[in-house]
C-alpha atoms as a PDB file:
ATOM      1  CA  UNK A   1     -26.373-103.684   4.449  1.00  0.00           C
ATOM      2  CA  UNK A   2     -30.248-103.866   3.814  1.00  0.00           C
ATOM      3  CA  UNK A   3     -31.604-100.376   4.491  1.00  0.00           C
ATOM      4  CA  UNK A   4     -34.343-100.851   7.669  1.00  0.00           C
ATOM      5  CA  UNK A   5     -37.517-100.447   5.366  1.00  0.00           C
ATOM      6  CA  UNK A   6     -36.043-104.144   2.819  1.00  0.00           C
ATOM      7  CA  UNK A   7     -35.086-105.563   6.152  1.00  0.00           C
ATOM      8  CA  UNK A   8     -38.915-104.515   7.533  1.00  0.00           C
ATOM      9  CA  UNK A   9     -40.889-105.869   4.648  1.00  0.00           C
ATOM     10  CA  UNK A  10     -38.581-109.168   4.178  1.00  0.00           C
ATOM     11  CA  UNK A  11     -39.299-110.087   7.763  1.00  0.00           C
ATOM     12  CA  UNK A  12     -43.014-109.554   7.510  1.00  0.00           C
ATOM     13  CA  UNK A  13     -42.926-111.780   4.440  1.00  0.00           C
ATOM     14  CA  UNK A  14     -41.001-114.488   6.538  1.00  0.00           C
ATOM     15  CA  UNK A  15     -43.470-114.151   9.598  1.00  0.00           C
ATOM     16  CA  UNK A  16     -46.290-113.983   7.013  1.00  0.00           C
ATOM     17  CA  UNK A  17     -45.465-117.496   5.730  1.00  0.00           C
ATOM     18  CA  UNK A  18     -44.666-118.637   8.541  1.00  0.00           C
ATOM     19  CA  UNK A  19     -48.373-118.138  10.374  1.00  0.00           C
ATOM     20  CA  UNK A  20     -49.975-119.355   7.113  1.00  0.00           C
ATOM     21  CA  UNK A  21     -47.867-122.699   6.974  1.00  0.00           C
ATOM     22  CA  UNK A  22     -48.880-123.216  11.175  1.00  0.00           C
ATOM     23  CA  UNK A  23     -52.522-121.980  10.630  1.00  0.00           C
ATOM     24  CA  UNK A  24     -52.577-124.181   7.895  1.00  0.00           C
ATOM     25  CA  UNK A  25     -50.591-126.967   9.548  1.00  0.00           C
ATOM     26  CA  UNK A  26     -53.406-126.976  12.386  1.00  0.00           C
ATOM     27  CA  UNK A  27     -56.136-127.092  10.357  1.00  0.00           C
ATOM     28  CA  UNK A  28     -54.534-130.376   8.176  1.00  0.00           C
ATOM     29  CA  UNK A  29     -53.387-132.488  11.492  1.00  0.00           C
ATOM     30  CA  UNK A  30     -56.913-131.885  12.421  1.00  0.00           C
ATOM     31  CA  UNK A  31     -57.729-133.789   9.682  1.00  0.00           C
ATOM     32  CA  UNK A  32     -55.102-136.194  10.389  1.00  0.00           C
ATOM     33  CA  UNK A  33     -52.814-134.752   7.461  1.00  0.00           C
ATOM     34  CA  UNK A  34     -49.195-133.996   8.284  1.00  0.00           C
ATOM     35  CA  UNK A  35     -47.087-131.048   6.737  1.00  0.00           C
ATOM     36  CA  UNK A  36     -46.314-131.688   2.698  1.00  0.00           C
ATOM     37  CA  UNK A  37     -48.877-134.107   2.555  1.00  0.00           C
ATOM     38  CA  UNK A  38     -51.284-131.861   1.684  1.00  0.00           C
ATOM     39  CA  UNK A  39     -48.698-130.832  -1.104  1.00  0.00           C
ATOM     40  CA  UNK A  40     -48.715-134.514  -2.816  1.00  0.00           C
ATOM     41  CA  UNK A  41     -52.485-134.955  -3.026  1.00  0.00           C
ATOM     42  CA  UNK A  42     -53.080-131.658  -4.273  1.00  0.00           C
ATOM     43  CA  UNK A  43     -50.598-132.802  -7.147  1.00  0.00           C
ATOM     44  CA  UNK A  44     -52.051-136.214  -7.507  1.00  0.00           C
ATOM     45  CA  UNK A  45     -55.752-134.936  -7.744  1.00  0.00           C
ATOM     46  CA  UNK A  46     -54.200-132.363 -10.280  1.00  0.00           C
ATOM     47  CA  UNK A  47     -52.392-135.030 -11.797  1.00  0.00           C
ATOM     48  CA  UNK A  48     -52.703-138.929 -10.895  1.00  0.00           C
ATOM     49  CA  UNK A  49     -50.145-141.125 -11.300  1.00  0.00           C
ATOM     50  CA  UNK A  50     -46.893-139.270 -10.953  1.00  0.00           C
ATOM     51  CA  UNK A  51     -43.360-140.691 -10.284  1.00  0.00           C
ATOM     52  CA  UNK A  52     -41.980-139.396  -7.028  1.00  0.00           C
ATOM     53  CA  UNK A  53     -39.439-137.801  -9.092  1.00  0.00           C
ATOM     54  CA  UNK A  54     -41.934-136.041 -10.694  1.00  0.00           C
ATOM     55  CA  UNK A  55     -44.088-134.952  -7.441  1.00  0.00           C
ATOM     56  CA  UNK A  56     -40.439-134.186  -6.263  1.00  0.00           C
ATOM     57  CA  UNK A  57     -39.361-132.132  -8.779  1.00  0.00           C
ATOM     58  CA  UNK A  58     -42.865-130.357  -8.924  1.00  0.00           C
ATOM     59  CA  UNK A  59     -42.706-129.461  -5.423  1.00  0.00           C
ATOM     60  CA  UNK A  60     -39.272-128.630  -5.523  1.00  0.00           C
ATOM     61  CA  UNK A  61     -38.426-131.053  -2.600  1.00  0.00           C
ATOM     62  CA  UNK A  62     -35.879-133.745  -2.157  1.00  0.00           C
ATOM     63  CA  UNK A  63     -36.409-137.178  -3.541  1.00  0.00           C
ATOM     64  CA  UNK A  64     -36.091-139.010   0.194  1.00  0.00           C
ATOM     65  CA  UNK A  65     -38.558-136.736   1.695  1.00  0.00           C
ATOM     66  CA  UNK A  66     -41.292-137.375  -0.727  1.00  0.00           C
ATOM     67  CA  UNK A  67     -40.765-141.150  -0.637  1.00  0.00           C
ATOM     68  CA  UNK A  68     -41.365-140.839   2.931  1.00  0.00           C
ATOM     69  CA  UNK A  69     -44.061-138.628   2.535  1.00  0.00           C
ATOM     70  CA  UNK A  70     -45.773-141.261   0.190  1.00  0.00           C
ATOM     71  CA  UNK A  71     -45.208-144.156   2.320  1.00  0.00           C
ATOM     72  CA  UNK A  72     -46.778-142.318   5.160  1.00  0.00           C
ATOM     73  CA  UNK A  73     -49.629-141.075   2.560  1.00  0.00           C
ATOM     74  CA  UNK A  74     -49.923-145.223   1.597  1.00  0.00           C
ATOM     75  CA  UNK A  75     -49.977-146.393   5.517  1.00  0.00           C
ATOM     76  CA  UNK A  76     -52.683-143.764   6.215  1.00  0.00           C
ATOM     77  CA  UNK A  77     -54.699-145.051   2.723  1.00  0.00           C
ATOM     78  CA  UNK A  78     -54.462-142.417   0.853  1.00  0.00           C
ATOM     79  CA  UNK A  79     -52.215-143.207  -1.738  1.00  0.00           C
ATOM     80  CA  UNK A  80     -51.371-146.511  -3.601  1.00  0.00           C
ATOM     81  CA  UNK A  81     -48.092-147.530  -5.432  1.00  0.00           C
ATOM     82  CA  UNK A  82     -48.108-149.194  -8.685  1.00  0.00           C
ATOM     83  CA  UNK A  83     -45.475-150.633 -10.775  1.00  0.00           C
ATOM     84  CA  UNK A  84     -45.299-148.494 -14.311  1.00  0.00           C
ATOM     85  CA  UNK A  85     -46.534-150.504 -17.481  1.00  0.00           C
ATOM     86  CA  UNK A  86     -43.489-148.582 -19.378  1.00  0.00           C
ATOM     87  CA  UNK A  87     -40.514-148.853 -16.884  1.00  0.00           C
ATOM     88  CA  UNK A  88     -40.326-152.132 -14.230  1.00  0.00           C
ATOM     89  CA  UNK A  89     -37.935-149.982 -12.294  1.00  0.00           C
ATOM     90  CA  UNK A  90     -40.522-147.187 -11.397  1.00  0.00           C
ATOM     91  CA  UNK A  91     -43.233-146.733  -9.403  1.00  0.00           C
ATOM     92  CA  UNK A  92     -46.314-144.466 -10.023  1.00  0.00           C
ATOM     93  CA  UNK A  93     -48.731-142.970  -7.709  1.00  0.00           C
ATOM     94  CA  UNK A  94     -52.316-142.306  -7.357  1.00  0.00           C
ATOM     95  CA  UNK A  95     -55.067-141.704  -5.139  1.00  0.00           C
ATOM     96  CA  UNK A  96     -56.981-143.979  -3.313  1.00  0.00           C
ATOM     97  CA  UNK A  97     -61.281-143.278  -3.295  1.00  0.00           C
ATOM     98  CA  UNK A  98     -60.301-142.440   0.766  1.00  0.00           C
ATOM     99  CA  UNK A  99     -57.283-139.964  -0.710  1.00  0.00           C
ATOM    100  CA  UNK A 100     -59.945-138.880  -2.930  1.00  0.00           C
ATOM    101  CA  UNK A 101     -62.488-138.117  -0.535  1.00  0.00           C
ATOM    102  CA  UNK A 102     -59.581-136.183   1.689  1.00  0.00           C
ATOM    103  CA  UNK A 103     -59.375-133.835  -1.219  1.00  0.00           C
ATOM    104  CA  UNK A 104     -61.909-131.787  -0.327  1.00  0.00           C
ATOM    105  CA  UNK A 105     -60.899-131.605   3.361  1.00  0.00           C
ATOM    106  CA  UNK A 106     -57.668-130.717   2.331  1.00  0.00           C
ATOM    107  CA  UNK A 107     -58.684-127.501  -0.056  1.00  0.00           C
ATOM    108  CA  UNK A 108     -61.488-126.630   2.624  1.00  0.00           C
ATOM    109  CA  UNK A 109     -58.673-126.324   4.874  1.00  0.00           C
ATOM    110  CA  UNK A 110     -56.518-124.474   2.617  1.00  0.00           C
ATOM    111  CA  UNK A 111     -59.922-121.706   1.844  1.00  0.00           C
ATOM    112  CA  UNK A 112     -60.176-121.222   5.614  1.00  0.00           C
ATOM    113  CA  UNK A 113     -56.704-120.636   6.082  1.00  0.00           C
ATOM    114  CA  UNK A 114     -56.290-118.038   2.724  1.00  0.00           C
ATOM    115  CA  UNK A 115     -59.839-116.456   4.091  1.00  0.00           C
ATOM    116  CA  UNK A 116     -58.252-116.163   7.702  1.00  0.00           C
ATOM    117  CA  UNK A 117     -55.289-114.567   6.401  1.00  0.00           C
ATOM    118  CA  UNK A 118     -57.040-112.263   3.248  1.00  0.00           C
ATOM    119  CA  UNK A 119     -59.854-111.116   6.222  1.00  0.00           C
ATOM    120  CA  UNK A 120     -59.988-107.332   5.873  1.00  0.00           C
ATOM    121  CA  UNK A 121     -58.528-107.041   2.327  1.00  0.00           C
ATOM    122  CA  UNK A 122     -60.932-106.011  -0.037  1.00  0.00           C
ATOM    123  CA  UNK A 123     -61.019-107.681  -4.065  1.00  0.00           C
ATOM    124  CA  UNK A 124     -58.212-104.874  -5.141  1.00  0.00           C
ATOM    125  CA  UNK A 125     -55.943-105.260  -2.133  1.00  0.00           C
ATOM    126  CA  UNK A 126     -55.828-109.034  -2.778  1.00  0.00           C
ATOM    127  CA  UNK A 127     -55.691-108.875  -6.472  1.00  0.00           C
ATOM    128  CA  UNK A 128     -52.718-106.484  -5.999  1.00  0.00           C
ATOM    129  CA  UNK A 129     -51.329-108.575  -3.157  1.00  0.00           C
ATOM    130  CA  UNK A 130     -50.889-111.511  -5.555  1.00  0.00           C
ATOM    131  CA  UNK A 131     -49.545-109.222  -8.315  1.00  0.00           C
ATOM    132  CA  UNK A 132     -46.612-108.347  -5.672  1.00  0.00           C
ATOM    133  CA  UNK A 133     -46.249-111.799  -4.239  1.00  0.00           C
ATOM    134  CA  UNK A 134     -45.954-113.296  -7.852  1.00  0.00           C
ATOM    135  CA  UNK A 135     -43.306-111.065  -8.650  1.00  0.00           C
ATOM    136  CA  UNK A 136     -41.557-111.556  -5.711  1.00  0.00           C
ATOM    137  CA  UNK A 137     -41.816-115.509  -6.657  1.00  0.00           C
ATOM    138  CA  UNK A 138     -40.046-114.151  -9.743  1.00  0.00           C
ATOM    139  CA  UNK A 139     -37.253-112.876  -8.930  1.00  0.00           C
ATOM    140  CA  UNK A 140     -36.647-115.375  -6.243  1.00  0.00           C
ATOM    141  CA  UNK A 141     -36.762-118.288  -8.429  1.00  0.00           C
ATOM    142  CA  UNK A 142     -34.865-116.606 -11.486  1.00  0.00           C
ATOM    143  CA  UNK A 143     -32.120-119.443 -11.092  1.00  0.00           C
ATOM    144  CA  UNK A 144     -28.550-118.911  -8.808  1.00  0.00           C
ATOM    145  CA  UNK A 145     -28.507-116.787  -5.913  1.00  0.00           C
ATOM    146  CA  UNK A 146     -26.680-114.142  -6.572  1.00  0.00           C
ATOM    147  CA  UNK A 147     -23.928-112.989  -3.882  1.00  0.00           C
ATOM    148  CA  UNK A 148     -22.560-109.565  -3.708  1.00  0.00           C
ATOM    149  CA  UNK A 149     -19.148-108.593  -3.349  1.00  0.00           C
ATOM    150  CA  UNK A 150     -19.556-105.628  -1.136  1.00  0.00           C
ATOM    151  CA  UNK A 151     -22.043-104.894   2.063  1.00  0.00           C
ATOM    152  CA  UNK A 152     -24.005-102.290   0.739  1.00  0.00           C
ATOM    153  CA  UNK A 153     -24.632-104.159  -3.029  1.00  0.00           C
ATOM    154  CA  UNK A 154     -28.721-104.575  -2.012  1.00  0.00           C
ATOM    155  CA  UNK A 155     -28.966-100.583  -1.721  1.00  0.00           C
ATOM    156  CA  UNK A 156     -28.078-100.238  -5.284  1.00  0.00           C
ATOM    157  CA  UNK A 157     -31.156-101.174  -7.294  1.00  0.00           C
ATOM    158  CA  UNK A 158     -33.242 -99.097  -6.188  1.00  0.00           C
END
């Protein structure tokens, strides 16, 4: 079993996220923007004219729910589909001049939110916040979950 102090600092992590994602959340519906759609025009303005097996992969979603975030993203006028010039059988996607424009209302949303939740940190506490976080990241994304035989396998690396 976790000792209190892991269990502690795992569920502040989890409740951390979790009032970022519905601060942010707010602040995008606002805008008319609905959760993960943010996600796929960041990418597209990074990158225009993905696959939604790429934006998929590079969000680390589902194919289905990107499709339907797309479609949504193309109803609202954001986003257009277009057949690829290499492969009839695949679609790319890419930003509208109106998904274009929503950038910016998108990553203004995003600074309020990250200045909301970095208020009282100074430059060091942040830098070394993102140092931690990162690492965390790490080892979280280091491939198969690992699942220990015994209960009390998390107390041994310490």
């Amino acid at each position: 079993m976790a000792k209190p102090g892991k269990a502690a600092a795992m569920a502040q992590l989890h409740s951390a996220a979790r009032l970022s994602r519905t601060a942010l959340a707010a602040r995008l519906l606002s805008h008319g923007f609905y959760a993960g759609q943010d996600q796929i025009m960041i990418a597209l303005d990074r990158e225009d004219g993905q696959t939604p097996g790429q934006l998929a992969v590079k969000l680390g979603v589902r194919p289905p729910t990107v499709t339907k975030t797309i479609n949504r993203l193309q109803t609202q006028g954001y986003v257009e589909k277009r057949a690829s010039e290499t492969d009839a059988r695949q679609a790319n996607v890419f930003l509208t001049e109106e998904g274009r424009g929503a950038i910016r209302a998108i990553q203004k949303a995003v600074r309020k939110t990250e200045k909301q939740a970095l208020k009282g940190l100074d430059k060091k506490e942040q830098k070394a916040l993102v140092k931690l976080l990162g690492r965390i990241e790490a080892n979280l994304s280091n491939g198969a979950i690992v699942v220990e035989d015994h209960e009390d396998a998390d107390d041994t690396d310490e």
